[in-house]
Protein backbone atom coordinates (compact mmCIF):
# COMPACT_ATOMS: atom_id res chain seq x y z
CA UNK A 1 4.58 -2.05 -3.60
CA UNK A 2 6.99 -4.24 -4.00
CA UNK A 3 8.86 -5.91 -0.67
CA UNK A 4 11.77 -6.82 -2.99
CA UNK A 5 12.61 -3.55 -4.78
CA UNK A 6 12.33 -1.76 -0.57
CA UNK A 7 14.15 -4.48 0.15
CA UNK A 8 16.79 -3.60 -2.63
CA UNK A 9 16.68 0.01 -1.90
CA UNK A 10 17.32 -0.39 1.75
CA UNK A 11 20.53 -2.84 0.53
CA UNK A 12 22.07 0.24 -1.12
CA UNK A 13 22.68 2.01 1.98
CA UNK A 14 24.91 -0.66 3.02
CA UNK A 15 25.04 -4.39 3.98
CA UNK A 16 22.36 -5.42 6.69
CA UNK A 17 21.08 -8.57 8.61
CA UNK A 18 17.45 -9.66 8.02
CA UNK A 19 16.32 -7.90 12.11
CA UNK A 20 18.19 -4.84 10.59
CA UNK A 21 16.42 -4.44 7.07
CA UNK A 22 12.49 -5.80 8.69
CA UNK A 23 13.38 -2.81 11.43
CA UNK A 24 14.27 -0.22 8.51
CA UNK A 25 11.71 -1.18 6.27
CA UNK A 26 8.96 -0.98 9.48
CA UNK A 27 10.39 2.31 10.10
CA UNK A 28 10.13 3.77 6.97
CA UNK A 29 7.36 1.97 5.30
CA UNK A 30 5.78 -0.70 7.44
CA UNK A 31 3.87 1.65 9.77
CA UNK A 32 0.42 0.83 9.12
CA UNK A 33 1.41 -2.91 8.00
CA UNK A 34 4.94 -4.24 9.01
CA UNK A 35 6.47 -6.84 7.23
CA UNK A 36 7.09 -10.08 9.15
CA UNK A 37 9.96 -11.70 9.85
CA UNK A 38 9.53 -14.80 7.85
CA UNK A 39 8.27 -12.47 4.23
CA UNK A 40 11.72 -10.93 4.85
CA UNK A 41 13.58 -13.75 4.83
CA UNK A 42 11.76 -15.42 2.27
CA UNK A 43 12.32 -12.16 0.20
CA UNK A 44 15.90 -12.44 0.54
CA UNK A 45 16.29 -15.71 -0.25
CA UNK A 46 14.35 -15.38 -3.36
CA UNK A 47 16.74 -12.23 -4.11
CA UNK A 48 19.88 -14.41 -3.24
CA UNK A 49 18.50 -17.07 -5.74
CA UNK A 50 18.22 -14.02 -8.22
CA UNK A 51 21.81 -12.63 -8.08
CA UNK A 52 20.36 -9.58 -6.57
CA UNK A 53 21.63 -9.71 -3.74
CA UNK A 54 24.80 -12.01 -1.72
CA UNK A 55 25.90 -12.57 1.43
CA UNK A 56 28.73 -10.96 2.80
CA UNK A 57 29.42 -12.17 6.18
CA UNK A 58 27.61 -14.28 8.74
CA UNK A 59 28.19 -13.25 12.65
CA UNK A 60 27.11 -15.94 15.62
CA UNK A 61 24.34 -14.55 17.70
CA UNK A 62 22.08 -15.81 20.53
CA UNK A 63 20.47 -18.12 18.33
CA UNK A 64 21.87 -19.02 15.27
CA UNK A 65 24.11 -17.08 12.73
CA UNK A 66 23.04 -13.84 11.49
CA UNK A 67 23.66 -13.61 8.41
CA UNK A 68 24.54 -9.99 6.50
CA UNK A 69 22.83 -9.40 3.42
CA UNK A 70 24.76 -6.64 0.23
CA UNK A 71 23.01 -5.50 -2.98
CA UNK A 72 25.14 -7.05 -6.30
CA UNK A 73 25.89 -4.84 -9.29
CA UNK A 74 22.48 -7.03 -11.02
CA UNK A 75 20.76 -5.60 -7.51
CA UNK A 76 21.59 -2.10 -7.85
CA UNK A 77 20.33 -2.13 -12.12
CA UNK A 78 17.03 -3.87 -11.37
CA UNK A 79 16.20 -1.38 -7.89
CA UNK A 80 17.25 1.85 -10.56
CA UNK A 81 14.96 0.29 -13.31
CA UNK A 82 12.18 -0.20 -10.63
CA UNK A 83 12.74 3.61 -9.73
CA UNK A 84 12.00 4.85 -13.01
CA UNK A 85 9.23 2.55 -14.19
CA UNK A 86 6.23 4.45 -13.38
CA UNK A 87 3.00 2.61 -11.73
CA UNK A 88 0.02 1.06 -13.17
CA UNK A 89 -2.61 4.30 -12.20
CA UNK A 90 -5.29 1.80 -10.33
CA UNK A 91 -8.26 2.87 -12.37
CA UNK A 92 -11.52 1.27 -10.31
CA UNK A 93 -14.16 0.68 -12.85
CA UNK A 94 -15.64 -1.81 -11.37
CA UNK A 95 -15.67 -0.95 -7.45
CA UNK A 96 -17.17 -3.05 -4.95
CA UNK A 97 -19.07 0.27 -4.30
CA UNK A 98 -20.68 0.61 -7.37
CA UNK A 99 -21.88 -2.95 -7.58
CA UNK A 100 -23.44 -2.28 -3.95
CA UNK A 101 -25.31 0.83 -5.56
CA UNK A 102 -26.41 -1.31 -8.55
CA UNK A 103 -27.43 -4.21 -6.18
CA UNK A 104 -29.37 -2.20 -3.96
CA UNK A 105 -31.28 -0.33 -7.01
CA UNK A 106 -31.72 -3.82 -8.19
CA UNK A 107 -33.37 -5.11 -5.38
CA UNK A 108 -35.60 -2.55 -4.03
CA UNK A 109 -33.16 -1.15 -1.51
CA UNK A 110 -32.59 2.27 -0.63
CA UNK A 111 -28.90 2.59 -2.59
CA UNK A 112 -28.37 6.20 -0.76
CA UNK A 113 -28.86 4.21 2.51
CA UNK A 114 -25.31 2.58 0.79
CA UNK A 115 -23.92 6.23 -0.14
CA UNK A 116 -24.83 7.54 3.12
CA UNK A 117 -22.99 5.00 5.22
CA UNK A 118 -20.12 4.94 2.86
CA UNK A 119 -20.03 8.12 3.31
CA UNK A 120 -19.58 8.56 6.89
CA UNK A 121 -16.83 5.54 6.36
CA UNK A 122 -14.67 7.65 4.03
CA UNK A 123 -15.58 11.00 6.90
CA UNK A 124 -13.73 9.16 10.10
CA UNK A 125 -11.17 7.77 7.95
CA UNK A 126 -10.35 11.40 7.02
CA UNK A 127 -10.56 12.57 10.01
CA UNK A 128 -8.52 9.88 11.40
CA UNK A 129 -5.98 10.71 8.41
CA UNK A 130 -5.87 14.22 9.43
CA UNK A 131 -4.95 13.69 12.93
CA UNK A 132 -1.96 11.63 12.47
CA UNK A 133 -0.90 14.32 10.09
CA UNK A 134 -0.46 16.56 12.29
CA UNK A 135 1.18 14.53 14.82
CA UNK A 136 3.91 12.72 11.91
CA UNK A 137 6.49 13.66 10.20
CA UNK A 138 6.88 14.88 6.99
CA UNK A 139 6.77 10.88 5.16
CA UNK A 140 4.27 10.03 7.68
CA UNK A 141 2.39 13.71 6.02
CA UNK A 142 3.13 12.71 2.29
CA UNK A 143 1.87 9.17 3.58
CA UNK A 144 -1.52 10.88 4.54
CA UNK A 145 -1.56 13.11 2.14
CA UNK A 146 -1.58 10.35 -0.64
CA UNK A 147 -4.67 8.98 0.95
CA UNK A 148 -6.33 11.87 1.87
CA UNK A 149 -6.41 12.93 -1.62
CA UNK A 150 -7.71 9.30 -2.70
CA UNK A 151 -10.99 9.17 -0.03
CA UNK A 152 -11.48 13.01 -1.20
CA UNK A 153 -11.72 11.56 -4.80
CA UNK A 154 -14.18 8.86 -3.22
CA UNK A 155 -16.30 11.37 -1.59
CA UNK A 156 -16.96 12.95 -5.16
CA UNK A 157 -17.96 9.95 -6.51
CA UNK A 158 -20.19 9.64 -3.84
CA UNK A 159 -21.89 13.05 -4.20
CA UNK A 160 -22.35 12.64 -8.45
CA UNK A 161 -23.66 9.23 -7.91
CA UNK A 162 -26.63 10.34 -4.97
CA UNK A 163 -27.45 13.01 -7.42
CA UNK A 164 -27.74 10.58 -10.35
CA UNK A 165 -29.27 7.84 -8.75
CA UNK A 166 -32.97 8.20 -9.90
CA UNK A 167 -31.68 8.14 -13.37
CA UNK A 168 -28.98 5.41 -12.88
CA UNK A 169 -32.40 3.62 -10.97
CA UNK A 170 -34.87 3.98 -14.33
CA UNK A 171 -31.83 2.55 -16.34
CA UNK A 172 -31.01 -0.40 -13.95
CA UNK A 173 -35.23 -1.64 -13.98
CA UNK A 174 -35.41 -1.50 -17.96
């Protein structure tokens, strides 16, 4: 994801200090990995040095001046082009799971010893998934959701490669 485009996005709500936008974004986004204090300020500079964003007032605080942060016109186009762009689907053809397999097969080790404890891996992160489910909110649901759906894809993979491994073996020792 982009820090700058959340950044953006937060901007069109209204003008904000740096605490202000590092506090929505954590909210919001940042639960599992909040943003620090000095990649949002570093974001917003490079976003002031862009035209994407100004500042539009600076306040004294405890420490030094806090300054408030607006979304320009340029800031507004480049957030609603970001909106509509769809993502790059992250197609893994070459996992570090599958070399593991093909390693293990390679060497003489048991590669469903690999699938197995991958396996049970991809099983408590589920489970640990599901939980907070039910205890979030809806975003914190669609959150889950998202990666519930990815570890269930996983799993599959799993299951079609233990039941192809003798023949992905006899092709990896010719």
């Amino acid at each position: 994801m982009s820090i700058g485009h959340a950044l953006l996005g937060l901007l069109e709500t209204g003008p904000r200090h740096g605490y202000d936008l590092k506090r929505a974004y954590d909210e919001r986004f940042g639960q599992d990995r909040p943003l620090a204090y000095g990649q949002v300020y570093s974001t917003l500079s490079r976003l002031l040095r862009n035209g994407l964003v100004e500042e539009s007032g600076v306040e004294p605080g405890g420490g030094p001046d806090r300054k408030r942060y607006a979304i320009t016109h340029a800031g507004v186009t480049d957030v609603a082009e970001w909106l509509v762009t769809p993502e790059k689907p992250q197609i893994y053809l070459q996992s570090a799971l599958y070399t593991k397999v093909v390693l293990a097969l390679m060497s003489g080790r048991s590669a469903e010893d690999v699938l197995d404890a991958q396996r049970v891996a991809h099983l408590k992160a589920m489970r640990e998934l599901t939980a907070r489910k039910q205890e979030g909110d809806l975003a914190d649901q669609l959150i889950c959701d998202h990666a519930l759906f990815h570890l269930e894809a996983d799993l599959r993979w799993l299951e079609l490669t233990t039941a192809r491994l003798a023949d992905l073996g006899a092709q990896v020792a010719s």
